[in-house]
C-alpha atoms as a PDB file:
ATOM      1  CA  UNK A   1      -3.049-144.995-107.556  1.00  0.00           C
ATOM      2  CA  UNK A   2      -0.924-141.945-107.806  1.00  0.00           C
ATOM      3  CA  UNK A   3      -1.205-142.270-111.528  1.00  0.00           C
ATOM      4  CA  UNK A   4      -5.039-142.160-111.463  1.00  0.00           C
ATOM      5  CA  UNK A   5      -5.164-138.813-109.084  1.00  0.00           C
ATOM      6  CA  UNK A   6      -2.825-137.131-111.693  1.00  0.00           C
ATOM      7  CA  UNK A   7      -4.738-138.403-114.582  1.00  0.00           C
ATOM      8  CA  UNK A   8      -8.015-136.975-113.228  1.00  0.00           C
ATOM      9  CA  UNK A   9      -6.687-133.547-111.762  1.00  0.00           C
ATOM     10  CA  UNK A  10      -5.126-133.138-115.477  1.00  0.00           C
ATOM     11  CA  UNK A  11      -8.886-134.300-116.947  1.00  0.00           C
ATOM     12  CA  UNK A  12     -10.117-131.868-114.610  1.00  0.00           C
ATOM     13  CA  UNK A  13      -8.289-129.029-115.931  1.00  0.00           C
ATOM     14  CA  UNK A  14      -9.174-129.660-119.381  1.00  0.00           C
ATOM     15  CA  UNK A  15     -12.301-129.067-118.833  1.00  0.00           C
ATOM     16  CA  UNK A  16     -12.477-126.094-116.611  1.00  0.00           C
ATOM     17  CA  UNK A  17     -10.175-124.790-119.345  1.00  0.00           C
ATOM     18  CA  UNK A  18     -12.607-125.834-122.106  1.00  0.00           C
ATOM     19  CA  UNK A  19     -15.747-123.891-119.949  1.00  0.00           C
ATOM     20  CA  UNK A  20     -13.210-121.025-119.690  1.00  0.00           C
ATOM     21  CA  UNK A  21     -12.389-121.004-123.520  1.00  0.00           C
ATOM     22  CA  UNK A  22     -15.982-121.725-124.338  1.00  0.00           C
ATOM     23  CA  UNK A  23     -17.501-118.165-122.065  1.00  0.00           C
ATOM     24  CA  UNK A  24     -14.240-116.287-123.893  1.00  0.00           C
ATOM     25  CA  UNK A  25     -15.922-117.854-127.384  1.00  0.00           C
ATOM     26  CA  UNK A  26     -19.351-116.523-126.214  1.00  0.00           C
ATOM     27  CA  UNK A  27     -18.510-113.357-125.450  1.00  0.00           C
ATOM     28  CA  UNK A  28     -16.856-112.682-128.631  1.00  0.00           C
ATOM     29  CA  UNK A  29     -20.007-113.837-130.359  1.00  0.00           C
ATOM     30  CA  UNK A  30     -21.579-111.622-128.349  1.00  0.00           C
ATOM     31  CA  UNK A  31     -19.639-108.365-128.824  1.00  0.00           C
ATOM     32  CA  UNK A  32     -19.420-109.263-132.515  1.00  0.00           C
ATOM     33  CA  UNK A  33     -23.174-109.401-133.026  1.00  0.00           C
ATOM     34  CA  UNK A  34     -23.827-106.075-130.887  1.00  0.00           C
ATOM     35  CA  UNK A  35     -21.035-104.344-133.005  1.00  0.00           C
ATOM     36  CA  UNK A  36     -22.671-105.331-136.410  1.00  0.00           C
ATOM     37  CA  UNK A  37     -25.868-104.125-134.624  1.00  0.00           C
ATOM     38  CA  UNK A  38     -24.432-100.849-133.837  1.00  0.00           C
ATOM     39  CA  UNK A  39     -23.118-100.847-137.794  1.00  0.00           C
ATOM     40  CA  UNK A  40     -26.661-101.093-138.711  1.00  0.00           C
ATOM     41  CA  UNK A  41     -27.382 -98.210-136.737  1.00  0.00           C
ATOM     42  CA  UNK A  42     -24.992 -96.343-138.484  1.00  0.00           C
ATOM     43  CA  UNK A  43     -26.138 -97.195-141.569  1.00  0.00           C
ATOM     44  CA  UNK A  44     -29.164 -96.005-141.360  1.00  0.00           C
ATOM     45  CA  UNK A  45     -28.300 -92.748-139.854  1.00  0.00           C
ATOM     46  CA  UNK A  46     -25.930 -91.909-142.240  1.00  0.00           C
ATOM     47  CA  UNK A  47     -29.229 -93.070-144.548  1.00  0.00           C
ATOM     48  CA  UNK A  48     -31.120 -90.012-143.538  1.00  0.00           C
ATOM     49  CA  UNK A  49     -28.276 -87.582-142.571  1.00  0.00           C
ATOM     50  CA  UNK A  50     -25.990 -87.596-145.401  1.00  0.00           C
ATOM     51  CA  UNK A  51     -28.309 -87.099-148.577  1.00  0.00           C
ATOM     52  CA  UNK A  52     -25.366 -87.871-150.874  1.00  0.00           C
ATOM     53  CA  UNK A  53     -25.705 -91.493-150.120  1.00  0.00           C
ATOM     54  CA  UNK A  54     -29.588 -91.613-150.698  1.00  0.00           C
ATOM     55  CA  UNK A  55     -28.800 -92.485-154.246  1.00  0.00           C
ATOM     56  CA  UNK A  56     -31.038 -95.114-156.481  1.00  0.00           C
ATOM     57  CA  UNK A  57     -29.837 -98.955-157.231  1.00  0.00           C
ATOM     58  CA  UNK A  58     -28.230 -98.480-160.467  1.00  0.00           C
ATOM     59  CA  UNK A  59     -25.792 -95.689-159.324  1.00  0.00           C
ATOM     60  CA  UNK A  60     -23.989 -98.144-157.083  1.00  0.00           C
ATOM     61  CA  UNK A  61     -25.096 -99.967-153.741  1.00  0.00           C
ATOM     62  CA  UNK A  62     -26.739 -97.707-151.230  1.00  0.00           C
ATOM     63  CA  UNK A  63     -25.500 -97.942-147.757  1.00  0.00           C
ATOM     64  CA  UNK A  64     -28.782 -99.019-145.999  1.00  0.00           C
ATOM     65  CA  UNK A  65     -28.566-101.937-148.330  1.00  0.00           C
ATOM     66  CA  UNK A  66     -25.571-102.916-145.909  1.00  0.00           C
ATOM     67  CA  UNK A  67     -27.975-103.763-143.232  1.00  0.00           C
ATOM     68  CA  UNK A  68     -29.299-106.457-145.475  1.00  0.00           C
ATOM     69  CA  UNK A  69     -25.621-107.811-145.431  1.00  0.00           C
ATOM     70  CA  UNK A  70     -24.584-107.387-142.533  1.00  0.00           C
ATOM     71  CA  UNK A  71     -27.218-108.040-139.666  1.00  0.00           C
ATOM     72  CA  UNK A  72     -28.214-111.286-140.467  1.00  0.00           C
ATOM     73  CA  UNK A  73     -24.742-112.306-139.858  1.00  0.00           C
ATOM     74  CA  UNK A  74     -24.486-110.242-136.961  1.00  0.00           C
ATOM     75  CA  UNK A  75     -27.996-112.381-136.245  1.00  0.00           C
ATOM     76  CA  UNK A  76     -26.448-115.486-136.340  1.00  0.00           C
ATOM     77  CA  UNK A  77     -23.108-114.540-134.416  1.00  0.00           C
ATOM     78  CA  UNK A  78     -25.824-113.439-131.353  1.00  0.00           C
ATOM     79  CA  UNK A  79     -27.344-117.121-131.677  1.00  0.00           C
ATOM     80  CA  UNK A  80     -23.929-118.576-131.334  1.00  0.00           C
ATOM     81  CA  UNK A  81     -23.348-115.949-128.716  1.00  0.00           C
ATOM     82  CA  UNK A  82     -26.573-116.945-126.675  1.00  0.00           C
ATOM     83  CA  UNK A  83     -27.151-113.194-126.821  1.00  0.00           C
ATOM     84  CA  UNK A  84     -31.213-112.188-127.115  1.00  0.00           C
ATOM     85  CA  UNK A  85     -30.124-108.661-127.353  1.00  0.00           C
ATOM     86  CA  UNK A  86     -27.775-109.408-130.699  1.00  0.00           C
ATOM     87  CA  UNK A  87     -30.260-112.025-132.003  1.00  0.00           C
ATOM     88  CA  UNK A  88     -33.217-110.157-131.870  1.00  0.00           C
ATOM     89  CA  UNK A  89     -31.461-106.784-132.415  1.00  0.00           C
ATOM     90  CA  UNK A  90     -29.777-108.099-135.667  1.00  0.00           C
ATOM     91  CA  UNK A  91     -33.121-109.343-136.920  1.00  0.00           C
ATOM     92  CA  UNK A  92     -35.416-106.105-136.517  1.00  0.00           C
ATOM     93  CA  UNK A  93     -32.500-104.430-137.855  1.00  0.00           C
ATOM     94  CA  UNK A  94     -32.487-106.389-141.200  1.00  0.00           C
ATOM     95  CA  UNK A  95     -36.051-106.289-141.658  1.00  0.00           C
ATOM     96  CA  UNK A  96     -36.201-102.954-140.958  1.00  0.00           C
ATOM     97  CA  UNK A  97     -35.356-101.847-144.706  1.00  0.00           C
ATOM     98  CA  UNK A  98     -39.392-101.838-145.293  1.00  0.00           C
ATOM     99  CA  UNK A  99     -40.329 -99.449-142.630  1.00  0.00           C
ATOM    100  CA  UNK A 100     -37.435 -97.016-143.168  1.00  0.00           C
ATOM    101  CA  UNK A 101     -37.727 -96.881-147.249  1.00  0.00           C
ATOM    102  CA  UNK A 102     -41.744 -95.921-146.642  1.00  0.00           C
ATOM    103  CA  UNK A 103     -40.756 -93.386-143.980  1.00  0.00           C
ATOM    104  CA  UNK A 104     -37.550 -92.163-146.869  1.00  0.00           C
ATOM    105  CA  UNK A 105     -40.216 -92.054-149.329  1.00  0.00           C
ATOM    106  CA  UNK A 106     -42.514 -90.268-147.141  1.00  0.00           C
ATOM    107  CA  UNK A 107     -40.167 -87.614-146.398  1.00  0.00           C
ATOM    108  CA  UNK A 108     -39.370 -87.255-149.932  1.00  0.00           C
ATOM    109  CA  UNK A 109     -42.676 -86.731-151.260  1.00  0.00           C
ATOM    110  CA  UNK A 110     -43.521 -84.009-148.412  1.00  0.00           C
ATOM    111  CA  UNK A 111     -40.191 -81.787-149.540  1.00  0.00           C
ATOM    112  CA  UNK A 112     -41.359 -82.119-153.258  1.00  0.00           C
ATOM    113  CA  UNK A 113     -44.768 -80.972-152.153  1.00  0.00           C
ATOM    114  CA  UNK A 114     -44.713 -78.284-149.750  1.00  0.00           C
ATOM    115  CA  UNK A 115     -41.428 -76.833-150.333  1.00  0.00           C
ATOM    116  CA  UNK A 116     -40.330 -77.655-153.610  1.00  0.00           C
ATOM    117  CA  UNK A 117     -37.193 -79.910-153.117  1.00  0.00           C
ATOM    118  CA  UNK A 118     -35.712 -83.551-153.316  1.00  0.00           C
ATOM    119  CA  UNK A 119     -37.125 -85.710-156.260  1.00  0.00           C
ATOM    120  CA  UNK A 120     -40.363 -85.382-157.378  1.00  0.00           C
END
């Protein structure tokens, strides 16, 4: 009898152990996927802020092309996580390459008309 009340206190603790180590395993899914979102971010600032790195495919990889890279795994890590935020954050991010090119190209082609600058 003794034996069986030690047996299932020790199953017990396994398992509160294993829904401990299982939220610590969330949450670093979770701050994972919100960092790589935050990388994106930065990507595409330093996109339209640094003009150095605005550079075409055959000079080397551009840096937005990193959000291509990186968010969908930052996409999956917020699945694991059970985070909306990281899942759904990640996944606008990485699909947001089409929107931002039109508004780079945009911005481009007004320069090179009005005031003379950036490619033509």
């Amino acid at each position: 009898m003794k034996e069986q009340f030690y047996f299932q206190n020790s199953l017990k603790g396994m398992l509160y152990l294993t829904k401990i180590n299982q939220t610590i395993l969330y949450r670093i899914w979770r701050i994972a996927s919100l960092v790589i979102f935050l990388f994106g971010i930065v990507f595409w600032s330093i996109f339209f802020f640094v003009p150095g790195q605005n550079k075409p495919l055959n000079e080397g990889m551009p840096i937005w092309l990193w959000t291509l890279v990186a968010n969908p795994i930052g996409a999956v890590f917020g699945y694991f996580g059970k985070s909306r935020l990281g899942l759904i954050g990640n996944i606008v991010m990485a699909f947001s390459i089409f929107p931002m090119i039109f508004i780079a190209s945009v911005h481009e082609y007004i320069l090179h008309v009005f005031f003379g600058k950036g490619k033509p």
